[in-house]
N, C-alpha and C. Protein backbone atom coordinates (compact mmCIF):
# COMPACT_ATOMS: atom_id res chain seq x y z
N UNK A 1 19.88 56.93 -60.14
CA UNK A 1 18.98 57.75 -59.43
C UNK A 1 18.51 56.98 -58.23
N UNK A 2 18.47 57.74 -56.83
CA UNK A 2 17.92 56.70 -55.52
C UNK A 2 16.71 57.37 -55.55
N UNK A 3 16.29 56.43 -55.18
CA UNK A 3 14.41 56.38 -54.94
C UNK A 3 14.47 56.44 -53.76
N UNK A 4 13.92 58.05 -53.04
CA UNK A 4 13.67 58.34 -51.81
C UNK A 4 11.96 58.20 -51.74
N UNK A 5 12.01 57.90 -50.22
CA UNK A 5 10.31 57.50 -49.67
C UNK A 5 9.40 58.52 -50.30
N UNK A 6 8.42 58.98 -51.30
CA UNK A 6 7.34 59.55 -51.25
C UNK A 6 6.67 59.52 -49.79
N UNK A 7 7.19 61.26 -49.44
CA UNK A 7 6.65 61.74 -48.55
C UNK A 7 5.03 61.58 -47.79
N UNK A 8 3.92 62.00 -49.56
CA UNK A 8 2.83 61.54 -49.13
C UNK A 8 2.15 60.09 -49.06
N UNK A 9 2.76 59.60 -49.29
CA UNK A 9 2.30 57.85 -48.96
C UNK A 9 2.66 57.40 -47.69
N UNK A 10 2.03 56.78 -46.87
CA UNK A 10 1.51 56.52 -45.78
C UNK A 10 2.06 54.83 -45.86
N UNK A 11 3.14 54.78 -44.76
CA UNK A 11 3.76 53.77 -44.04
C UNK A 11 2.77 52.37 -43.74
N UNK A 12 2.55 50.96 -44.41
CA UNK A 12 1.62 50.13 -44.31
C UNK A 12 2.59 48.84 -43.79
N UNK A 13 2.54 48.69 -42.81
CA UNK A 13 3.04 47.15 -42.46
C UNK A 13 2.78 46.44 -43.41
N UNK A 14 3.92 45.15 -43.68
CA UNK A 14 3.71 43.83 -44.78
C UNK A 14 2.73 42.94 -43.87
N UNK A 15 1.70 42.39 -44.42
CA UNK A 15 1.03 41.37 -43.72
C UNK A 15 1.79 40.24 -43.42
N UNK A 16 1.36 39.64 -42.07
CA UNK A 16 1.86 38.53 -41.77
C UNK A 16 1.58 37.43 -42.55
N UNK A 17 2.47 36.51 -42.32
CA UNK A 17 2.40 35.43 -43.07
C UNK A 17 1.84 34.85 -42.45
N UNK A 18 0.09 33.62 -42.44
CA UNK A 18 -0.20 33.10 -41.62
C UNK A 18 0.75 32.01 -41.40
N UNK A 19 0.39 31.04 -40.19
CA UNK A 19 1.32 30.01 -39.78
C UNK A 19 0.50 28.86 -40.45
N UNK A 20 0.97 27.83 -40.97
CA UNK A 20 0.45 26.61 -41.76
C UNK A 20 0.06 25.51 -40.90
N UNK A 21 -0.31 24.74 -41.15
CA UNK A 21 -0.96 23.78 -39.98
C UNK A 21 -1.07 22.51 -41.49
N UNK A 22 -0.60 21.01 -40.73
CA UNK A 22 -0.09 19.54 -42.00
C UNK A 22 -1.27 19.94 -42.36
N UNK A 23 -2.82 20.25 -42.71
CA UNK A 23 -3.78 20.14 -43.66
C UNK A 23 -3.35 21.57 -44.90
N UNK A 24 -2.61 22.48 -44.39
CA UNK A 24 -2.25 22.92 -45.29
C UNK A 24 -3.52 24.38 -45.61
N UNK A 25 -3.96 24.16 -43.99
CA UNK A 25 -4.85 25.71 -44.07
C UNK A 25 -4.11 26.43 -43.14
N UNK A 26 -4.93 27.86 -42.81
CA UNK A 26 -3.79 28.48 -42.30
C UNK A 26 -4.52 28.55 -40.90
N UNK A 27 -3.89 29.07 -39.80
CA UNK A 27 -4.29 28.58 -38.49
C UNK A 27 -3.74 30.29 -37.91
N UNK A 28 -5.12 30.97 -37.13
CA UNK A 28 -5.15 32.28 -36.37
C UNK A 28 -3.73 31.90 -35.85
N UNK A 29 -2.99 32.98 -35.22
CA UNK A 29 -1.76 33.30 -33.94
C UNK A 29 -2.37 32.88 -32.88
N UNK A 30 -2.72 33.34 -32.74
CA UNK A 30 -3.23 33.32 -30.96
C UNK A 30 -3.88 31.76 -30.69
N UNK A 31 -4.26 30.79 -31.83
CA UNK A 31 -4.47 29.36 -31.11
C UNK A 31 -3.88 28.95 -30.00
N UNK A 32 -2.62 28.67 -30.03
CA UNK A 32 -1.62 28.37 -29.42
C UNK A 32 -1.97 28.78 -28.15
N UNK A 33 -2.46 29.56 -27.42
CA UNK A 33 -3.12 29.91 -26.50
C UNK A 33 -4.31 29.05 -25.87
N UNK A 34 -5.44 29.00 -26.95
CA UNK A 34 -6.37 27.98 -26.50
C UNK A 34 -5.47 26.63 -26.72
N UNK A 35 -4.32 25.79 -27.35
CA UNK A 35 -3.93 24.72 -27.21
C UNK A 35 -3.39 24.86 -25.58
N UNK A 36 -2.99 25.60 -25.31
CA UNK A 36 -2.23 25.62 -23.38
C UNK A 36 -3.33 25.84 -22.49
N UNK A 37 -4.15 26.49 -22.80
CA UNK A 37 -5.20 26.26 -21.86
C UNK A 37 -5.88 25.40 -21.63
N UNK A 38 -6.14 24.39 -23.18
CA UNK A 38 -7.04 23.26 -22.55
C UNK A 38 -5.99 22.17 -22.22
N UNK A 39 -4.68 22.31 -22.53
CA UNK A 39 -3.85 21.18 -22.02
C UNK A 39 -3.71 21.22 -20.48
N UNK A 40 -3.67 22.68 -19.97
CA UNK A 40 -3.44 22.98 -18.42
C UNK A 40 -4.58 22.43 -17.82
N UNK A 41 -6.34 22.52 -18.62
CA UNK A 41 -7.43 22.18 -17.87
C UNK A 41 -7.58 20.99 -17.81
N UNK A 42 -7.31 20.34 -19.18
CA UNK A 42 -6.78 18.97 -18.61
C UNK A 42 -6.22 18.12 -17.69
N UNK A 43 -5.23 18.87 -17.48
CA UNK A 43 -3.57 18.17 -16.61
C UNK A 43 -4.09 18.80 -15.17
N UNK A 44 -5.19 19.74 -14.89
CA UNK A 44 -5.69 19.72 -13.54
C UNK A 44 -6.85 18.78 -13.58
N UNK A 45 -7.62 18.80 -14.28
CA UNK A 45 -8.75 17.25 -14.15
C UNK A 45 -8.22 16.53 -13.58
N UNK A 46 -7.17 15.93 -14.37
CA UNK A 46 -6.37 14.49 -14.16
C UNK A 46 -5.90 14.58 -12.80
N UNK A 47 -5.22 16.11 -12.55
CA UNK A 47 -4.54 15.62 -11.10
C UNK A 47 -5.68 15.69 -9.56
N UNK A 48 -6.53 16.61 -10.17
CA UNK A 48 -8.26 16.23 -9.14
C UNK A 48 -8.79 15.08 -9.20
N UNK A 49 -8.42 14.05 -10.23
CA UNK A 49 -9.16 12.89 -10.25
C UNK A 49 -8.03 12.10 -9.52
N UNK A 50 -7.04 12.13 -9.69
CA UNK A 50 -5.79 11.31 -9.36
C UNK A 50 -5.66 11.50 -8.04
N UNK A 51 -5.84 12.72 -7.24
CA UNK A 51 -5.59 12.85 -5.88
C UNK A 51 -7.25 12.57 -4.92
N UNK A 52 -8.11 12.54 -6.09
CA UNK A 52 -9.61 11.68 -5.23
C UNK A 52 -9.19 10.59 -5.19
N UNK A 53 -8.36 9.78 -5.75
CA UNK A 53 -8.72 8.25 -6.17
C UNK A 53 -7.53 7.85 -4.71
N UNK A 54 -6.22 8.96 -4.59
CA UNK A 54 -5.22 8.31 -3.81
C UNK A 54 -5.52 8.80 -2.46
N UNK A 55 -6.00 10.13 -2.17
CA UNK A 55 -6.23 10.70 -1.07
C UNK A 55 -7.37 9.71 -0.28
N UNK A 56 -8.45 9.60 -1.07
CA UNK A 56 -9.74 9.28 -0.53
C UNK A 56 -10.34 7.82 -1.09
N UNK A 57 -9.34 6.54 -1.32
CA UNK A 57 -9.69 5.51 -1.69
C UNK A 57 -11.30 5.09 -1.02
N UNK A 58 -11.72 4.55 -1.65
CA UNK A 58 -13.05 3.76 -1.51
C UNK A 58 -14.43 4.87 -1.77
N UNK A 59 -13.49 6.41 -1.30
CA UNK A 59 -14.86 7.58 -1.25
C UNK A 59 -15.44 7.33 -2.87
N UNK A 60 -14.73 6.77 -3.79
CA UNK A 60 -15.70 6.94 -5.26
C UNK A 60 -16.85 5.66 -5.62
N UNK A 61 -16.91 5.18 -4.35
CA UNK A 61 -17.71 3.77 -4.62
C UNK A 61 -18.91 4.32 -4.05
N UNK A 62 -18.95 4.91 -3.32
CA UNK A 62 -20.51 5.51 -2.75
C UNK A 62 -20.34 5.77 -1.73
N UNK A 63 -21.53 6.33 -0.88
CA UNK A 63 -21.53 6.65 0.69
C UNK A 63 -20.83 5.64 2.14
N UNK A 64 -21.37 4.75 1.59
CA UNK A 64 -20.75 3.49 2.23
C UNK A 64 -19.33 3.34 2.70
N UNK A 65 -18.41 4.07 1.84
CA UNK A 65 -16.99 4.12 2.51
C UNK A 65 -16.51 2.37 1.27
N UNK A 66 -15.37 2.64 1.98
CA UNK A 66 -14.73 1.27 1.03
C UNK A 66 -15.66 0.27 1.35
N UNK A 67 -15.49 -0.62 0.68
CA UNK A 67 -16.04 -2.40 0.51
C UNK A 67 -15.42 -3.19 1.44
N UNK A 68 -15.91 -4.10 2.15
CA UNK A 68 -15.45 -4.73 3.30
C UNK A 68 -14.52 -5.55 2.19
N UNK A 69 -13.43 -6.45 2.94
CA UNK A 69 -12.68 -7.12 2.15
C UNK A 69 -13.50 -8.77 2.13
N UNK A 70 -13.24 -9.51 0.64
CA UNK A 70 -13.86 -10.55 0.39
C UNK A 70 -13.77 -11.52 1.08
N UNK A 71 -14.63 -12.26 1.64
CA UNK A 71 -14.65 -13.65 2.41
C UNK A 71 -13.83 -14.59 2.26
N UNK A 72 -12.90 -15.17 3.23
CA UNK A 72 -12.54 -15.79 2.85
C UNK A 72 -13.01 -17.47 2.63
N UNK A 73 -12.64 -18.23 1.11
CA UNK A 73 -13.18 -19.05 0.68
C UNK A 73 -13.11 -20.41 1.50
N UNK A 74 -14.23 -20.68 1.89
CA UNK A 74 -13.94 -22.14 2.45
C UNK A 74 -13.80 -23.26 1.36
N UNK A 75 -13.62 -24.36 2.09
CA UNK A 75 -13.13 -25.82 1.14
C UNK A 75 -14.56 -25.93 0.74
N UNK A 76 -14.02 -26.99 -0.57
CA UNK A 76 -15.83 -27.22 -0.91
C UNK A 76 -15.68 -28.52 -0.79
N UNK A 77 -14.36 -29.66 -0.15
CA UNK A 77 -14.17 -30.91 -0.30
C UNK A 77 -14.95 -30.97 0.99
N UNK A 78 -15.01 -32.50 0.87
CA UNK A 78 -15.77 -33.21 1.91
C UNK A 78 -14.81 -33.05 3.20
N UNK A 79 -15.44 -33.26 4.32
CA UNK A 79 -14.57 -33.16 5.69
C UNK A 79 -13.64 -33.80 5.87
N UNK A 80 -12.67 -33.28 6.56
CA UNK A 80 -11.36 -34.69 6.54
C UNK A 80 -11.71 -35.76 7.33
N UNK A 81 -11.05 -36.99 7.08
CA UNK A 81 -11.38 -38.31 7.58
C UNK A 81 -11.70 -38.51 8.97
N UNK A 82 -12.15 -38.96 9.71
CA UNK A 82 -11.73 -39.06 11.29
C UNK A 82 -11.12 -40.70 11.56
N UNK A 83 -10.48 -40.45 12.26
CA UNK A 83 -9.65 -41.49 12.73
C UNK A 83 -9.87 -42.33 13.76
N UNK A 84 -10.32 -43.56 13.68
CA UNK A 84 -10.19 -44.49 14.80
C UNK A 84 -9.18 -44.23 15.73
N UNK A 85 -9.48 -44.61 17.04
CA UNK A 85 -8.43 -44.69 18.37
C UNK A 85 -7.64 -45.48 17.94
N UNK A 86 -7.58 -46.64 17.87
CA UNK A 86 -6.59 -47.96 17.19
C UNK A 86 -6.18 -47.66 16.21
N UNK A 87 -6.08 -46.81 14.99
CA UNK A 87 -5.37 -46.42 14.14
C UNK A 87 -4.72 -45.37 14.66
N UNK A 88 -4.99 -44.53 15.47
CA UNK A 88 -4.36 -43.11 15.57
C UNK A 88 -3.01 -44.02 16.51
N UNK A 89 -3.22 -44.99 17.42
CA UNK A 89 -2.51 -45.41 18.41
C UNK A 89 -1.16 -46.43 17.90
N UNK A 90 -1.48 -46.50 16.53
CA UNK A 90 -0.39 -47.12 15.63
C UNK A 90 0.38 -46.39 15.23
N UNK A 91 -0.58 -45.25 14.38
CA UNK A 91 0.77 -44.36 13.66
C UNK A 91 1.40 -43.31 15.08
N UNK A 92 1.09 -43.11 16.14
CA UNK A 92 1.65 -42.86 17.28
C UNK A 92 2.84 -43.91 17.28
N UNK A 93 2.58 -44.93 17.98
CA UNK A 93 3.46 -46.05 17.88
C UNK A 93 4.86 -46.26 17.16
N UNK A 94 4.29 -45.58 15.93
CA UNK A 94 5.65 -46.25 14.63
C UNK A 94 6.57 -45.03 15.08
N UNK A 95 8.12 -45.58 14.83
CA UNK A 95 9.42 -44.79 15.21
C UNK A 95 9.34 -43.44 14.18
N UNK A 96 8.77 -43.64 13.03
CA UNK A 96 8.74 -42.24 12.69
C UNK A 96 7.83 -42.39 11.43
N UNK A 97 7.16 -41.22 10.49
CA UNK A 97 7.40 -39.97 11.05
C UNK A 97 6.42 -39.97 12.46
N UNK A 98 6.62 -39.36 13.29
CA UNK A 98 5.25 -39.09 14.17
C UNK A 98 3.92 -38.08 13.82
N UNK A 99 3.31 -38.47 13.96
CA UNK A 99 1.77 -37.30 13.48
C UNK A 99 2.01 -35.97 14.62
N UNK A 100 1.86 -35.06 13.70
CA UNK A 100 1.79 -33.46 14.25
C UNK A 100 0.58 -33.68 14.94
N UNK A 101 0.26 -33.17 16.39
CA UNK A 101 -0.73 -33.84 17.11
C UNK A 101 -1.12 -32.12 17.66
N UNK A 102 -2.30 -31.65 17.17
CA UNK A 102 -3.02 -30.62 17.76
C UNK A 102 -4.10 -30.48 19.17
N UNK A 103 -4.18 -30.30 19.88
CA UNK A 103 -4.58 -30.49 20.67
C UNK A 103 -5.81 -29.33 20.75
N UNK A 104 -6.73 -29.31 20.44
CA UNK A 104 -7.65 -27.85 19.97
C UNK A 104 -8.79 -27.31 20.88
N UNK A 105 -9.09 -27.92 22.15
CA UNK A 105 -9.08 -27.71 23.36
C UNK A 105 -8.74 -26.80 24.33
N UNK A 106 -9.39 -25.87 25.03
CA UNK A 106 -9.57 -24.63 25.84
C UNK A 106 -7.77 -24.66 26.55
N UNK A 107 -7.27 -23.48 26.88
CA UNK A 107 -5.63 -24.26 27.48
C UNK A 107 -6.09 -25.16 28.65
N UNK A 108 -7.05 -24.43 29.52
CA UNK A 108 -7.52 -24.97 31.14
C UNK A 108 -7.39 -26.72 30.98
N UNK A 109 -8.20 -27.43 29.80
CA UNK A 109 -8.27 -29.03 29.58
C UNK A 109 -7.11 -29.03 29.12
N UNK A 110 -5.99 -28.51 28.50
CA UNK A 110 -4.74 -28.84 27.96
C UNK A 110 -3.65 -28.91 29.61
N UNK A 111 -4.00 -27.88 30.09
CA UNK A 111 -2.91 -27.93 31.37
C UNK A 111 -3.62 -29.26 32.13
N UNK A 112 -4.77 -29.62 31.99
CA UNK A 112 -5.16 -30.42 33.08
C UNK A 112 -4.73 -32.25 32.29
N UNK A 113 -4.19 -32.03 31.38
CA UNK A 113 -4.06 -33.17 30.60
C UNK A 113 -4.30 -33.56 29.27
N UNK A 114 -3.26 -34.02 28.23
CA UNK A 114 -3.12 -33.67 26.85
C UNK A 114 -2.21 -35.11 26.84
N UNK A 115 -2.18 -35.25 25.40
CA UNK A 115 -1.62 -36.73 24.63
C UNK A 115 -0.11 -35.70 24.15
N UNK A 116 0.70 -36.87 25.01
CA UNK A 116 2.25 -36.25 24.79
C UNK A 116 3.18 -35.82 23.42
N UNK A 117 3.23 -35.03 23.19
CA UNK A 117 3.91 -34.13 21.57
C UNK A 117 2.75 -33.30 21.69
N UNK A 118 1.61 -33.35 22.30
CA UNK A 118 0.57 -32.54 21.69
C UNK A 118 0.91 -31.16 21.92
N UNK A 119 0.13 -30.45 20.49
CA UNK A 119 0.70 -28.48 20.81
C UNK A 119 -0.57 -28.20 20.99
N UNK A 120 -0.64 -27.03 21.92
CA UNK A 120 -2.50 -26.84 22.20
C UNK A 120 -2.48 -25.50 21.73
N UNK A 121 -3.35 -25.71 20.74
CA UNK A 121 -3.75 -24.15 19.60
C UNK A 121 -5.30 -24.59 19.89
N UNK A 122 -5.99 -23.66 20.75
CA UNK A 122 -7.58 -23.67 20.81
C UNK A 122 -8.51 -23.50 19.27
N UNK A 123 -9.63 -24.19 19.34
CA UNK A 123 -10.23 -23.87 17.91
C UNK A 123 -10.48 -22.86 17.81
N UNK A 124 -10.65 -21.69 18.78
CA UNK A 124 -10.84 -20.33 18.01
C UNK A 124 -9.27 -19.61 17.38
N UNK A 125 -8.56 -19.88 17.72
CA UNK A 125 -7.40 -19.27 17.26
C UNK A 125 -6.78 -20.36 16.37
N UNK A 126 -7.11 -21.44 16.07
CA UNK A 126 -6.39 -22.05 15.09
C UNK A 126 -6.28 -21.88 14.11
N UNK A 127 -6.86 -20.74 13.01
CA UNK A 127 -7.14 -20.18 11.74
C UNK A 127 -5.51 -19.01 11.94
N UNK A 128 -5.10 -18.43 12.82
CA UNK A 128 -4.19 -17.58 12.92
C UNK A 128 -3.01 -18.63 13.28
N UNK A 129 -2.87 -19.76 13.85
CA UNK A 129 -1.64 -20.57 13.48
C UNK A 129 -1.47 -21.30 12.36
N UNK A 130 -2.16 -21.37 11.38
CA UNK A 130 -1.99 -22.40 10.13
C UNK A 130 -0.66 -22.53 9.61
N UNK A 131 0.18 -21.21 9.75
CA UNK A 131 1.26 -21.49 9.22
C UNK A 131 2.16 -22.25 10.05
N UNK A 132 1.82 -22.24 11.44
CA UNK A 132 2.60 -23.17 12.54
C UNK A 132 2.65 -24.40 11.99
N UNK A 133 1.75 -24.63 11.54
CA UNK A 133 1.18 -26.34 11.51
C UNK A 133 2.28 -26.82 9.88
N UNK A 134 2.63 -27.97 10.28
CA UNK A 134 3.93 -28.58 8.98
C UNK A 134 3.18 -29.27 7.81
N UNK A 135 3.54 -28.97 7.05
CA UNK A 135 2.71 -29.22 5.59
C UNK A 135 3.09 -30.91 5.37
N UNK A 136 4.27 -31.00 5.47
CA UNK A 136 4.63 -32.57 5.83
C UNK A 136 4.41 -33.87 6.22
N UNK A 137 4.20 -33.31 7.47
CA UNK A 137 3.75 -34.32 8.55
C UNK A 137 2.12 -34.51 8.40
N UNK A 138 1.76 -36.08 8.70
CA UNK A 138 0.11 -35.88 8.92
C UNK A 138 -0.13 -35.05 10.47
N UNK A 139 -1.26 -34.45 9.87
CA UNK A 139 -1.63 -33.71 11.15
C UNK A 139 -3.09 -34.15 11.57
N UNK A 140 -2.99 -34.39 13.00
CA UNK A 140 -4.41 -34.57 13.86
C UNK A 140 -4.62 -33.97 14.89
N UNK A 141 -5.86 -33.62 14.49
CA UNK A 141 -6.69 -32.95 15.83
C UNK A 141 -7.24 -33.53 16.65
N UNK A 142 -7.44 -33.09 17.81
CA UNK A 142 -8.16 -33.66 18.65
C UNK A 142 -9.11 -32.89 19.81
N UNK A 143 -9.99 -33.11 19.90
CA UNK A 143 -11.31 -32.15 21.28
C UNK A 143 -11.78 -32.75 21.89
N UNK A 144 -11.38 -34.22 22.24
CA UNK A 144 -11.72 -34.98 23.44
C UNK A 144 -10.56 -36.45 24.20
């Protein structure tokens, strides 16, 4: 015998099966929704914070604008030696090495007369030749 639908009984969807979640309770459909939304509100935070920090460096430190850059450190040793005339006029003298001889003096006193090898780097600009100067050789200055 086939068992046709009883006419008067009224068509009921099977309930869904909820979806399980590792604790093993059951978890609404529609979460999944609030999980993408707060991942999207997230992932725009991050990229508003990320494009303040690259766009507008220093603007998160305060009104002030960036931080000047740090001083640079002077020596804390004692001054370098100064040299007697009669010593400087020896190690001149000897066939080698010769002393790297700075001449640190305005150019005007350098064109008007300077101690021969001498290179004339004025004392205000001598901080921007340091790398000129030979790590090697003794080096002396001179301003008179």
């Amino acid at each position: 015998m086939s068992q046709e639908p009883d006419p008067d009984r009224k068509a009921t969807p099977a309930p869904a099966a909820p979806s399980r979640i590792a604790g093993g309770g059951a978890r609404p459909a529609r979460t999944w929704r609030y999980h993408l939304g707060t991942a999207l509100l997230a992932a725009g935070l991050l990229g508003l914070l990320l494009a303040w920090v690259v766009v507008a460096p220093g603007a998160h430190l305060g009104a002030g604008g960036p931080l000047p850059p740090a001083p640079t450190p002077r020596p804390t040793a004692e001054p370098p030696p100064r040299l007697a005339l009669a010593t400087f006029k020896q190690l001149y003298d000897q066939a080698a090495p010769h002393p790297f001889i700075v001449d640190v003096r305005s150019p005007d006193a350098y064109a008007a007369g300077h101690i021969p090898g001498a290179v004339s780097i004025p004392s205000d600009d001598l901080t921007a030749h340091i790398p000129e100067i030979p790590a090697d050789h003794l080096v002396v200055l001179y301003c008179q």
